[in-house]
PDB file of N, CA and C in Angstrom:
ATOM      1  N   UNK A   1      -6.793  26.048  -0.303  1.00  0.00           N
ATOM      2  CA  UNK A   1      -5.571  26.654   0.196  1.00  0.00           C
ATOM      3  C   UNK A   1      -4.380  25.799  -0.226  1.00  0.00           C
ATOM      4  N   UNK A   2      -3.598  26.327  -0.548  1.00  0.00           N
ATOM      5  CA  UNK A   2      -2.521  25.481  -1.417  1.00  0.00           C
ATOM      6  C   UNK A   2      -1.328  25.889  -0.498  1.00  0.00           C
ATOM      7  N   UNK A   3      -0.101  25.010   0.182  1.00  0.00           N
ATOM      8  CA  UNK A   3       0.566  24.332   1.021  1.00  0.00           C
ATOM      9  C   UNK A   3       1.693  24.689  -0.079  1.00  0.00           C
ATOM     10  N   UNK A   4       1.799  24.862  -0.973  1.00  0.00           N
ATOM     11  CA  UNK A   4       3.490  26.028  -1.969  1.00  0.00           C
ATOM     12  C   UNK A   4       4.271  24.135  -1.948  1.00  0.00           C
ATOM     13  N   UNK A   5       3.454  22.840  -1.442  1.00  0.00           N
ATOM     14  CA  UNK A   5       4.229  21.758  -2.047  1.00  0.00           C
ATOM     15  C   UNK A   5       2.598  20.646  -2.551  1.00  0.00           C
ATOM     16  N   UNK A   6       3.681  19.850  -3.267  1.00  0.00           N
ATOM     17  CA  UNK A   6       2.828  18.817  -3.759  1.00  0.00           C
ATOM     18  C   UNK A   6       2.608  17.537  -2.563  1.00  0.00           C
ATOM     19  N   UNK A   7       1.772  17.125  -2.353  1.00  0.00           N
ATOM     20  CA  UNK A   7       1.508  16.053  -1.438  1.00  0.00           C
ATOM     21  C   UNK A   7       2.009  14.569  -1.995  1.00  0.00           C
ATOM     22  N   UNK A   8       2.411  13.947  -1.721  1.00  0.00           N
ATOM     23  CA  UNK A   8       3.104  12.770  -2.184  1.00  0.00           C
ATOM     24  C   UNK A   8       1.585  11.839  -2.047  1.00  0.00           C
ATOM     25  N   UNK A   9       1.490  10.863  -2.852  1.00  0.00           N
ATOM     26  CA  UNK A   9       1.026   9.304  -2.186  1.00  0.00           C
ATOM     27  C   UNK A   9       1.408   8.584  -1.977  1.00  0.00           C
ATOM     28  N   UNK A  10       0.741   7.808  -0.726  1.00  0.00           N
ATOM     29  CA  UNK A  10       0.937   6.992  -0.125  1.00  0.00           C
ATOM     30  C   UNK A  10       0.327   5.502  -0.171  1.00  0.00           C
ATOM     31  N   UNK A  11       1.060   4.163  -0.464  1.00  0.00           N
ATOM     32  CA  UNK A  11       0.379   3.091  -1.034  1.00  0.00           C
ATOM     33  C   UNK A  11       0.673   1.366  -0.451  1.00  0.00           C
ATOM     34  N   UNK A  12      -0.186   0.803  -0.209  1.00  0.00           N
ATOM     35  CA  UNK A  12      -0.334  -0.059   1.151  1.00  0.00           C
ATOM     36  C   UNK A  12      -0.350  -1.149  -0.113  1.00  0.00           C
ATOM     37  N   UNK A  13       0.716  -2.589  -0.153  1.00  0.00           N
ATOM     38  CA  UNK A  13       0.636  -3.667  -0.830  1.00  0.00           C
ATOM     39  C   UNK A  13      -0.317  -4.796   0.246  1.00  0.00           C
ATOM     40  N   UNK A  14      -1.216  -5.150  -0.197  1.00  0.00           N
ATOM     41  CA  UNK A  14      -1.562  -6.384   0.490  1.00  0.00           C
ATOM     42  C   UNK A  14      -1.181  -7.846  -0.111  1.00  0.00           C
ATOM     43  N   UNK A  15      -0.628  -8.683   0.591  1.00  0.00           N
ATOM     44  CA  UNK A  15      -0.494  -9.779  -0.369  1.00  0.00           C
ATOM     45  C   UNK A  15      -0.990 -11.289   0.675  1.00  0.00           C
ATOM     46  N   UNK A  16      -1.328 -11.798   0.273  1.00  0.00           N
ATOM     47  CA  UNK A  16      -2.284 -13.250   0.324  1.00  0.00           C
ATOM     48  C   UNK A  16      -1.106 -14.260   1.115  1.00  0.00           C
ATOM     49  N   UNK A  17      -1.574 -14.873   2.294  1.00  0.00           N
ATOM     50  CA  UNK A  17      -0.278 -15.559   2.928  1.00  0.00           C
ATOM     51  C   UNK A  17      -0.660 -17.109   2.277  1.00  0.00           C
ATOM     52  N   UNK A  18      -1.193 -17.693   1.453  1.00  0.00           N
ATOM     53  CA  UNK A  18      -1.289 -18.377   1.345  1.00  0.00           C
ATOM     54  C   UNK A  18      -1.219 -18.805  -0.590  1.00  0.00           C
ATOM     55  N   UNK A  19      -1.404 -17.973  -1.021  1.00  0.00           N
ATOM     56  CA  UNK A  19      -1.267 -17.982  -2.495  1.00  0.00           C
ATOM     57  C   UNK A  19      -0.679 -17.046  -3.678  1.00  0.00           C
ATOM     58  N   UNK A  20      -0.419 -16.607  -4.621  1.00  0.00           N
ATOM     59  CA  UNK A  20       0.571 -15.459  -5.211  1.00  0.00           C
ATOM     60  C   UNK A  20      -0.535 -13.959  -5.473  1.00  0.00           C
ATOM     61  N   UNK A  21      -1.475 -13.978  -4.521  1.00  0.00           N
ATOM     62  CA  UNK A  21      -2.586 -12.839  -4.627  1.00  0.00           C
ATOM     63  C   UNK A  21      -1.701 -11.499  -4.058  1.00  0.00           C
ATOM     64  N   UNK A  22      -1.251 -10.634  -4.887  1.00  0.00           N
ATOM     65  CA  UNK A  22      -0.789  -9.095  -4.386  1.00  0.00           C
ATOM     66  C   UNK A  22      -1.850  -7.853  -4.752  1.00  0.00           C
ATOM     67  N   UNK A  23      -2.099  -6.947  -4.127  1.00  0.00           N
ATOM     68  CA  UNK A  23      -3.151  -5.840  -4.177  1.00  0.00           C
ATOM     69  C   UNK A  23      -2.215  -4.485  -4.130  1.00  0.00           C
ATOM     70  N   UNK A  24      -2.394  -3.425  -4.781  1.00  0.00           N
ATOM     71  CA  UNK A  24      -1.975  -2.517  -4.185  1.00  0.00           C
ATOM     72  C   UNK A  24      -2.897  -1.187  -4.311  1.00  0.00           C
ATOM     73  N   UNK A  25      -3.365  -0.740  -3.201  1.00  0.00           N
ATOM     74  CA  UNK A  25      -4.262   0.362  -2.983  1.00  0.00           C
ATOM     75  C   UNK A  25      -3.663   1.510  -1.912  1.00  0.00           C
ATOM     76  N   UNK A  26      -4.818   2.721  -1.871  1.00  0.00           N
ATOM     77  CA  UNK A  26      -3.751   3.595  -1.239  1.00  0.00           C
ATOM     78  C   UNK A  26      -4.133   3.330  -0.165  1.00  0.00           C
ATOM     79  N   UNK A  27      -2.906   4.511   0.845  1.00  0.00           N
ATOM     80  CA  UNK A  27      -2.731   4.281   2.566  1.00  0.00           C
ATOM     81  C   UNK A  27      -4.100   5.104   3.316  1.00  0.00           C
ATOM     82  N   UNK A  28      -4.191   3.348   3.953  1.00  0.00           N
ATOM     83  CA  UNK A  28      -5.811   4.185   4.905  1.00  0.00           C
ATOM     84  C   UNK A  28      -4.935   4.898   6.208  1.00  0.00           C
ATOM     85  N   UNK A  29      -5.576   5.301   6.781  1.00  0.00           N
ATOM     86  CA  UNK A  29      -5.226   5.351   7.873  1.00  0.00           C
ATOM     87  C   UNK A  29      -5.288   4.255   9.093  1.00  0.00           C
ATOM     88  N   UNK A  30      -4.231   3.683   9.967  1.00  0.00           N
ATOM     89  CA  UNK A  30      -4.852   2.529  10.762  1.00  0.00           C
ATOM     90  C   UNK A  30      -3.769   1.492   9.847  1.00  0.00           C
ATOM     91  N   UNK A  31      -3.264   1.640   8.671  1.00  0.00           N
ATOM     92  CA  UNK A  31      -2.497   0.868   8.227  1.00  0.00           C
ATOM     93  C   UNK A  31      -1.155   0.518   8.880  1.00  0.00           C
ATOM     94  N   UNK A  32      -0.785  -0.599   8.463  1.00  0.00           N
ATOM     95  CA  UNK A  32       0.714  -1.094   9.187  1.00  0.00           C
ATOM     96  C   UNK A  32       1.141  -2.217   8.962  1.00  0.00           C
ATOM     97  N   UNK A  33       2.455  -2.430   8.696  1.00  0.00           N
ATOM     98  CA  UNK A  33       3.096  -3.939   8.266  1.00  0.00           C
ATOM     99  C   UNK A  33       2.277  -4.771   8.955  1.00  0.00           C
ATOM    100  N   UNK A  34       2.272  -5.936   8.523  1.00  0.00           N
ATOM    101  CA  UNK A  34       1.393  -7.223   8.957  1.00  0.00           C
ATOM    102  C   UNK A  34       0.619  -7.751   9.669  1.00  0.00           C
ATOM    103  N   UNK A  35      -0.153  -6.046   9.111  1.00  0.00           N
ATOM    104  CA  UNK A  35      -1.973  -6.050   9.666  1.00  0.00           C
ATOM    105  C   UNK A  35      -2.590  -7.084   9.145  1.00  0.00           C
ATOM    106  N   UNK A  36      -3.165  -7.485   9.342  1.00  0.00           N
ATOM    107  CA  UNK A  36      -3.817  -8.295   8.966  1.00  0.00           C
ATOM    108  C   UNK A  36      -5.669  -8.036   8.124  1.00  0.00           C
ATOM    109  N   UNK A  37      -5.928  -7.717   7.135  1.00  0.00           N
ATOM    110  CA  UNK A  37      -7.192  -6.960   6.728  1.00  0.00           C
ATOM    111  C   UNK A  37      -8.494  -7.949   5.723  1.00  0.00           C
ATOM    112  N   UNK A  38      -8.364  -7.703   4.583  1.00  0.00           N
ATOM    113  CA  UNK A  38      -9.677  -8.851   3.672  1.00  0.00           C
ATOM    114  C   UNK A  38      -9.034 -10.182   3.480  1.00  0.00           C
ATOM    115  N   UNK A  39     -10.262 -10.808   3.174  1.00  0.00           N
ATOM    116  CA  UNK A  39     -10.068 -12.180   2.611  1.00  0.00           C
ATOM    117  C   UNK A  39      -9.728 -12.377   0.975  1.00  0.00           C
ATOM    118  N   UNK A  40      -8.666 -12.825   0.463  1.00  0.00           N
ATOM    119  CA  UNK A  40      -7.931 -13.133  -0.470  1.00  0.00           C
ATOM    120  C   UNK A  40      -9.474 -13.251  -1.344  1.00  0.00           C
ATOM    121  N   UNK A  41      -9.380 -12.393  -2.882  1.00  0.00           N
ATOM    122  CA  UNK A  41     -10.846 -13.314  -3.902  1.00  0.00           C
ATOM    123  C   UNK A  41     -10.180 -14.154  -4.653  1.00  0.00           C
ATOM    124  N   UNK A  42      -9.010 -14.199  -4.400  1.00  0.00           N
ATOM    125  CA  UNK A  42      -8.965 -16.044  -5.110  1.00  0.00           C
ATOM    126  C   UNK A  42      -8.954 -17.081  -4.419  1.00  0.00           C
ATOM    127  N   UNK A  43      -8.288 -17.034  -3.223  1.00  0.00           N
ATOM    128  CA  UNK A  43      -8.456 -18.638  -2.381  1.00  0.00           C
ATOM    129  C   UNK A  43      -9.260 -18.115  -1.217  1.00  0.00           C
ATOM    130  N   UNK A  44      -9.959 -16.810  -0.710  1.00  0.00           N
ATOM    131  CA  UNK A  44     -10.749 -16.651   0.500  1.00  0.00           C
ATOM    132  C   UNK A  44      -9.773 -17.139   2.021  1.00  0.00           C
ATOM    133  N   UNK A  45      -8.352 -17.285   1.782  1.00  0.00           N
ATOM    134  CA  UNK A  45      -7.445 -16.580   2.983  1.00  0.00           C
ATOM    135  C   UNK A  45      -7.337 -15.907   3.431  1.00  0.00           C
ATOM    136  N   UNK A  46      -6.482 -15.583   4.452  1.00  0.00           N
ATOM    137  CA  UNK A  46      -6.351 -14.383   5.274  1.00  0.00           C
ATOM    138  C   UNK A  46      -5.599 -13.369   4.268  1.00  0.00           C
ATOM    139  N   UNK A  47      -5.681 -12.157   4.128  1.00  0.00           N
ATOM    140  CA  UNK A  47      -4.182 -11.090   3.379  1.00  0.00           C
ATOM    141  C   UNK A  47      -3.668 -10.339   4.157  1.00  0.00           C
ATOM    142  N   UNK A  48      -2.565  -9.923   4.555  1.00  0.00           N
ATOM    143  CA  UNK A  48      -1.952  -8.659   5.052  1.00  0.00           C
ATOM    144  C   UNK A  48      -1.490  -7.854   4.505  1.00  0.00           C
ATOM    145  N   UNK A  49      -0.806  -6.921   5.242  1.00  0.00           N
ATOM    146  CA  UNK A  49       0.001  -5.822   4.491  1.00  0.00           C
ATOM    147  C   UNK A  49       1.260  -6.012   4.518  1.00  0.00           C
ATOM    148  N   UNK A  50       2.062  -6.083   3.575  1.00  0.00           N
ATOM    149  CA  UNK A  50       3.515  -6.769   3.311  1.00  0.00           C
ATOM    150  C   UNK A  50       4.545  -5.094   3.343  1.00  0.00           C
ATOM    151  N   UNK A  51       3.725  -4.106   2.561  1.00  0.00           N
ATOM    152  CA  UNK A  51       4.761  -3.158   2.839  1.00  0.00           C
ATOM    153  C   UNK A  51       3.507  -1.819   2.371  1.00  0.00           C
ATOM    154  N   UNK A  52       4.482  -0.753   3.130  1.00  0.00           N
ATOM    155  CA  UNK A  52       3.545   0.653   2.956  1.00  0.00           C
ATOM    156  C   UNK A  52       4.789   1.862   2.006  1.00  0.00           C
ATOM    157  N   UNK A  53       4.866   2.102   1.258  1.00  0.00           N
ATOM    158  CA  UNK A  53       5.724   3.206   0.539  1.00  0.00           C
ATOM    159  C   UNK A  53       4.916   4.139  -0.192  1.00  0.00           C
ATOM    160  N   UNK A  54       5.967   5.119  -0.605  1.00  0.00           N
ATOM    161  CA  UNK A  54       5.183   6.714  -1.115  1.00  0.00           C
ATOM    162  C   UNK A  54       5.712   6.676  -2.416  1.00  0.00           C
ATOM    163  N   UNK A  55       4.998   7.275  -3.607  1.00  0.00           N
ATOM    164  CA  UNK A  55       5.367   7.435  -4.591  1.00  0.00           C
ATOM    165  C   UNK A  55       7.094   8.643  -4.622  1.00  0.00           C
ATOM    166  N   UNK A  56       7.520   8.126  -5.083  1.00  0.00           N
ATOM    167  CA  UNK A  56       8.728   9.488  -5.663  1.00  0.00           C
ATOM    168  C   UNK A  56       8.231  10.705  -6.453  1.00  0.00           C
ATOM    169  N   UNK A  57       8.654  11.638  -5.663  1.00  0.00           N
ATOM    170  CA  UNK A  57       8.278  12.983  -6.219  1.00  0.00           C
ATOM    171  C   UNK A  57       9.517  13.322  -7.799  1.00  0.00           C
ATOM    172  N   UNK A  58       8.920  13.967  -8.548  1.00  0.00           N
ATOM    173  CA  UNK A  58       9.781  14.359  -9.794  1.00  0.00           C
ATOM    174  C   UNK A  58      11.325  14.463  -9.823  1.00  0.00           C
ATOM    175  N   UNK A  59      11.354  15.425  -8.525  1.00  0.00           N
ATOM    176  CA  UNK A  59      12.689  15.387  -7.893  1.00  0.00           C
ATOM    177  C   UNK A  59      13.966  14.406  -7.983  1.00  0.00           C
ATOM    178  N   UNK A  60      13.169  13.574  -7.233  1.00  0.00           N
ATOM    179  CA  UNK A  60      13.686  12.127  -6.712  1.00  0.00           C
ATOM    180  C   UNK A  60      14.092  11.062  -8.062  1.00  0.00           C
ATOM    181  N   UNK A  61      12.798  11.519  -9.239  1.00  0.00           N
ATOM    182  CA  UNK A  61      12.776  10.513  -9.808  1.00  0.00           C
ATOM    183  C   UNK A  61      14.733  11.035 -10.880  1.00  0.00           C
ATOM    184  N   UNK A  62      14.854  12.334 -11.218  1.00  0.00           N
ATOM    185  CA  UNK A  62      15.610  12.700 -11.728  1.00  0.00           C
ATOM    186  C   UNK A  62      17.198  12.745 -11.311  1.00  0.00           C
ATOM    187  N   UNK A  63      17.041  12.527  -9.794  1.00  0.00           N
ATOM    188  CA  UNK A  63      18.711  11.622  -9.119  1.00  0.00           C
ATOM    189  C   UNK A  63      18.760  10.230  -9.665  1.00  0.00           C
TER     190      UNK A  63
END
């Protein structure tokens, strides 16, 4: 069933509080600024989530 719009994505940065480790994967649900979630695979620190944003739709990109 098709919704007559395009669904945007949505994309969760994790980054490493202890070293220059950044991730970016999409939005789980349960996500939120400076959750706290995996262990860093380069130094095995803590990582959080630094920021959550949506891609720009075509629209957007053309303002």
């Amino acid at each position: 069933m098709s919704l007559g719009f395009e669904q945007t994505k949505v994309y969760t940065v994790l980054r490493c509080s202890n070293c220059d480790y950044k991730n970016i994967r999409e939005f789980q649900n349960g996500d939120y600024v400076l959750k706290k979630v995996e262990l860093c695979p380069k130094c095995n620190n803590q990582t959080f989530i630094l920021t959550i944003y949506r891609e720009a739709t075509e629209e957007e990109k053309k303002s």
